[in-house]
N, C-alpha and C. Protein backbone atom coordinates (compact mmCIF):
# COMPACT_ATOMS: atom_id res chain seq x y z
N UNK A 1 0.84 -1.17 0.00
CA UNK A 1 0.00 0.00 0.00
C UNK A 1 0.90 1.25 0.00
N UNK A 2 0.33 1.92 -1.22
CA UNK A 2 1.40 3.05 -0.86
C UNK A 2 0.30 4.65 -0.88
N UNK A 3 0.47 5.24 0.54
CA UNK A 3 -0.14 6.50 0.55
C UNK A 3 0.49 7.75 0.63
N UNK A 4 0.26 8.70 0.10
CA UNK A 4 0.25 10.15 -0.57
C UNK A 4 -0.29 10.98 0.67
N UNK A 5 -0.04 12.18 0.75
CA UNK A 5 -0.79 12.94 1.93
C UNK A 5 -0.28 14.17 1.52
N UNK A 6 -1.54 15.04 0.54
CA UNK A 6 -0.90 16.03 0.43
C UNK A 6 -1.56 16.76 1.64
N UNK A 7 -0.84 18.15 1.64
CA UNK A 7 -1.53 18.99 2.72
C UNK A 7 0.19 19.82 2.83
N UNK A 8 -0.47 21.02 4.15
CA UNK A 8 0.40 22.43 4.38
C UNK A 8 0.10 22.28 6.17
N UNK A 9 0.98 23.25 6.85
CA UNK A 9 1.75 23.21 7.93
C UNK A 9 0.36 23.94 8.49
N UNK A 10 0.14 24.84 7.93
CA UNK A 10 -0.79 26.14 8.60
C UNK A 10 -2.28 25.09 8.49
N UNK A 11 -3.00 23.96 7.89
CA UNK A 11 -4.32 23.19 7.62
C UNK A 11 -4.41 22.68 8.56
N UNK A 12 -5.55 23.11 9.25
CA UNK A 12 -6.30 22.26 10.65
C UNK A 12 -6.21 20.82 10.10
N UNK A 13 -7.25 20.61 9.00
CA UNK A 13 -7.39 19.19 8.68
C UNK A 13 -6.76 18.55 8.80
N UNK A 14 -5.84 18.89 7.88
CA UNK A 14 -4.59 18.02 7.61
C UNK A 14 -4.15 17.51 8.77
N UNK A 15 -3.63 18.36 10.03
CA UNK A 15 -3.43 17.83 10.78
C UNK A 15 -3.71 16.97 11.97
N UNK A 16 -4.78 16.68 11.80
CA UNK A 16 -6.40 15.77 12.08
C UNK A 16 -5.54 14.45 10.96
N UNK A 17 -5.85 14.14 10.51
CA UNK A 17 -5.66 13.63 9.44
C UNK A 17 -4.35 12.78 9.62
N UNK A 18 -3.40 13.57 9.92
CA UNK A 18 -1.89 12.70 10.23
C UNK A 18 -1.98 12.29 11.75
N UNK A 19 -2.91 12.99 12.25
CA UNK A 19 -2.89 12.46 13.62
C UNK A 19 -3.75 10.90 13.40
N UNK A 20 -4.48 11.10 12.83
CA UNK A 20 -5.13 9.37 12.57
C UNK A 20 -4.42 8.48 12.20
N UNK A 21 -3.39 8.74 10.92
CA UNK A 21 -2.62 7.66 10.33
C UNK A 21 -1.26 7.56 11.56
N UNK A 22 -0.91 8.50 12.22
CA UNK A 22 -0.14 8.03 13.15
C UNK A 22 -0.31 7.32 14.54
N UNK A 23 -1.62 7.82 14.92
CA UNK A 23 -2.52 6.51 15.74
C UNK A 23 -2.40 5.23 15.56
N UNK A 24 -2.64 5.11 13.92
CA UNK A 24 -3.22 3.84 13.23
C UNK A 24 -1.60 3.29 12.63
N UNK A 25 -0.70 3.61 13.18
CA UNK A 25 0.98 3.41 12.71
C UNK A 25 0.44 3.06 10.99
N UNK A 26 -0.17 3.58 10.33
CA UNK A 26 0.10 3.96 8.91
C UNK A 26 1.12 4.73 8.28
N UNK A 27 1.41 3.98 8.02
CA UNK A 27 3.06 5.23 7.09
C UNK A 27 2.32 5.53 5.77
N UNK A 28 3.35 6.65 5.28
CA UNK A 28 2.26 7.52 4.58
C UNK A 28 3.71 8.54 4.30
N UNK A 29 3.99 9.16 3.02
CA UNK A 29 4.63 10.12 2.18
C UNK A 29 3.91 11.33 2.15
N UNK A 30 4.75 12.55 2.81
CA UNK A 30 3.88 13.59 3.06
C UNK A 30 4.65 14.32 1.89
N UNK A 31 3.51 15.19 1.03
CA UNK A 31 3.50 15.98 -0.18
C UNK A 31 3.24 17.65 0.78
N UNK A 32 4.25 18.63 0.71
CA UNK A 32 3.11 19.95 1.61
C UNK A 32 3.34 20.90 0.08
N UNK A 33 2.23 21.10 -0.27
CA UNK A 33 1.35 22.07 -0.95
C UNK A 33 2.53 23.14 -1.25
N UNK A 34 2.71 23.47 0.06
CA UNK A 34 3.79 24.91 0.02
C UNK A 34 4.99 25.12 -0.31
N UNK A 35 5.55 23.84 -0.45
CA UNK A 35 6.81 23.77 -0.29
C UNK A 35 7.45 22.68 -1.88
N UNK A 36 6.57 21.73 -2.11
CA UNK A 36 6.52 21.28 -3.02
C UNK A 36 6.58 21.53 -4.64
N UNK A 37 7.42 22.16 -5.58
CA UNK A 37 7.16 22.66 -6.53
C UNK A 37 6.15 21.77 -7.25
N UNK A 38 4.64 22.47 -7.71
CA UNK A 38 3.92 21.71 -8.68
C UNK A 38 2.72 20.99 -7.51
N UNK A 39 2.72 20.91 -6.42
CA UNK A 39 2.36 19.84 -5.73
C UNK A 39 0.49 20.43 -5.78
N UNK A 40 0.50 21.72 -5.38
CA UNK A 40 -0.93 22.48 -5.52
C UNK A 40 -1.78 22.36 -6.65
N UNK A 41 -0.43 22.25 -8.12
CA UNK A 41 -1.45 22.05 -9.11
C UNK A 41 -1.78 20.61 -9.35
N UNK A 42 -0.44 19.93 -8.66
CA UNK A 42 -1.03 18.37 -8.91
C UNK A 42 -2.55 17.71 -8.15
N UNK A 43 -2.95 18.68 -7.35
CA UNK A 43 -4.20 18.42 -6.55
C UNK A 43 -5.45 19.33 -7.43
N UNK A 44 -4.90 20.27 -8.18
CA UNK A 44 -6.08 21.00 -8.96
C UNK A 44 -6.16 20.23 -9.96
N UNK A 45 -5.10 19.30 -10.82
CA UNK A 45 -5.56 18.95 -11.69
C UNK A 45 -6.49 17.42 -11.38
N UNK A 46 -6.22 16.88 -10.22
CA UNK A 46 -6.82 15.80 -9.80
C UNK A 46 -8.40 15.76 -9.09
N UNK A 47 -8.36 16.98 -8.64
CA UNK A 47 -9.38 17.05 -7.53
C UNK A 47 -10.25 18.40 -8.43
N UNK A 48 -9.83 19.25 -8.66
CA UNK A 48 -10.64 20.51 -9.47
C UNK A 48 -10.87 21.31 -8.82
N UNK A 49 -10.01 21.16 -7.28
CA UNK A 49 -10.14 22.72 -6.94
C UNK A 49 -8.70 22.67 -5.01
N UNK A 50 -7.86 23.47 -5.09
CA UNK A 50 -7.30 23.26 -3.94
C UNK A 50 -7.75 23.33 -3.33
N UNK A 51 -8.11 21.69 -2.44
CA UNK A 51 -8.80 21.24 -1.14
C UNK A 51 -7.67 20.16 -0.48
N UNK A 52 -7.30 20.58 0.52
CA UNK A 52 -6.43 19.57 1.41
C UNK A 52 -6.80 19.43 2.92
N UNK A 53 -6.63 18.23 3.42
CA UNK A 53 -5.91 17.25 3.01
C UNK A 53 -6.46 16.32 1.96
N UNK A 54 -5.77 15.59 0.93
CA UNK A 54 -6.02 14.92 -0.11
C UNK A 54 -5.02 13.61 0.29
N UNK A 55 -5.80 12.14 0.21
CA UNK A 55 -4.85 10.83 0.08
C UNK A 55 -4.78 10.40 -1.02
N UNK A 56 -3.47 9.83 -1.61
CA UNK A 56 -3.67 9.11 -2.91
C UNK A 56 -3.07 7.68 -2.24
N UNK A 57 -3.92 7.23 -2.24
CA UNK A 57 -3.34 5.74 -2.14
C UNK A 57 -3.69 4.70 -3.33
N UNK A 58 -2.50 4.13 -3.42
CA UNK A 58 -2.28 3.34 -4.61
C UNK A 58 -2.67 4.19 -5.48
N UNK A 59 -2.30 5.25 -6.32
CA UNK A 59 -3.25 5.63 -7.37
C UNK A 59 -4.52 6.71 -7.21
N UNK A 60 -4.77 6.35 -6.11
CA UNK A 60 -7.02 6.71 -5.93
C UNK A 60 -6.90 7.71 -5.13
N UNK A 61 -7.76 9.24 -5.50
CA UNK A 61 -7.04 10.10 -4.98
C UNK A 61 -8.65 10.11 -4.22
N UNK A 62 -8.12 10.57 -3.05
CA UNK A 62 -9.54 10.19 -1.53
C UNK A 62 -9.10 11.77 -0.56
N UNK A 63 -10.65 12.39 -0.89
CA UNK A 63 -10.34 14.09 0.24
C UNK A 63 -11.06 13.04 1.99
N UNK A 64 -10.41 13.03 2.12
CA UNK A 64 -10.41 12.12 3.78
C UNK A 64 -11.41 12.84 4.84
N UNK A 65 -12.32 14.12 4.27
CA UNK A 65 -12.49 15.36 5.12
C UNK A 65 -13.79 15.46 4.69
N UNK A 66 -15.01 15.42 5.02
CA UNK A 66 -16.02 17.20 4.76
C UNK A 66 -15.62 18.02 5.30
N UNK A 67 -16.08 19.27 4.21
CA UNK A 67 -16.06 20.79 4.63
C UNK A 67 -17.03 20.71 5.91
N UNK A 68 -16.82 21.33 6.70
CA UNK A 68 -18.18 21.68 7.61
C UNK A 68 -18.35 20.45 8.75
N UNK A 69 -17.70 19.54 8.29
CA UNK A 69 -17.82 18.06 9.21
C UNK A 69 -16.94 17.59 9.75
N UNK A 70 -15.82 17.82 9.28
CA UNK A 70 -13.98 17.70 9.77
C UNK A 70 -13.81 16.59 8.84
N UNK A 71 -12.94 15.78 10.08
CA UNK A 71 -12.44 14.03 9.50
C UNK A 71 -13.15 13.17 9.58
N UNK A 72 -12.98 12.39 8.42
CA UNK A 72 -14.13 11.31 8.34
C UNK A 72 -13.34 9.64 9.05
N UNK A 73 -13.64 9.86 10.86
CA UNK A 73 -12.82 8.93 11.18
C UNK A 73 -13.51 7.51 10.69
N UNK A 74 -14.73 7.28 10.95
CA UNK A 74 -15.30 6.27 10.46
C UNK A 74 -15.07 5.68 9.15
N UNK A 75 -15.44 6.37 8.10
CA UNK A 75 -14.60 5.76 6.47
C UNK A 75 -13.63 6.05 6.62
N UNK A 76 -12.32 6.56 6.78
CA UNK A 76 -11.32 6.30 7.02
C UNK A 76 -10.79 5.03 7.79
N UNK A 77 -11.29 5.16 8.76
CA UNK A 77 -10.99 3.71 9.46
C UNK A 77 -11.37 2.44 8.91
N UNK A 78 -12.57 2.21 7.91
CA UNK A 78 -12.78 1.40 7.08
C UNK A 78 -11.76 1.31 5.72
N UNK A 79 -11.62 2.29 5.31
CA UNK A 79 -10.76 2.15 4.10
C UNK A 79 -9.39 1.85 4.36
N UNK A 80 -8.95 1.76 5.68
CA UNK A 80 -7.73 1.44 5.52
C UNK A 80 -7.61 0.15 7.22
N UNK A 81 -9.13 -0.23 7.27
CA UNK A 81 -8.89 -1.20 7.83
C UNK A 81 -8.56 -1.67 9.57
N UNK A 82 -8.90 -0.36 10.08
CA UNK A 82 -8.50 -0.19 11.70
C UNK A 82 -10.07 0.44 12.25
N UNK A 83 -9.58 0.03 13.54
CA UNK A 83 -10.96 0.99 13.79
C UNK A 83 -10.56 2.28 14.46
N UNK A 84 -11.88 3.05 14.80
CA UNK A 84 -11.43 4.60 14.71
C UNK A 84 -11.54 4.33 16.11
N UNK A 85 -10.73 5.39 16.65
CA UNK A 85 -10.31 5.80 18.02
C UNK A 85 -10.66 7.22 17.95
């Protein structure tokens, strides 16, 4: 399994987000938006609009988040197989 994590230093989410996969000892390749040459548009051209945090695992690019709802610990915890804490 190989996962992607884009996202930036200053994103609440995001950091919601790494706090789960590091709960869940998921390793995971962090992409930051800011720092990354290209990395912002590689999420506009995938997603159609800069929204982070964004997972690509294997390939499949997954916004891990609602707006307005936070982290989605529940499908998250299903999609990668742990349960949510």
């Amino acid at each position: 399994m190989a996962l992607l994590v884009y996202s930036a230093a200053w994103c609440r989410d995001c950091r919601e987000a790494k706090r789960f996969l590091a709960a869940h000892s998921i390793p995971y390749t962090e992409i930051d938006i800011e720092t990354t040459p290209g990395a912002a548009d590689e999420v506009l051209a995938n997603v159609g609009k800069c929204a982070i945090p964004q997972f690509v695992l294997d390939g499949r690019w997954i916004q891990p988040y609602k707006p307005g709802q936070g982290f989605l610990y529940n499908e998250m915890a299903a999609l990668f197989g742990v349960v949510a804490k």
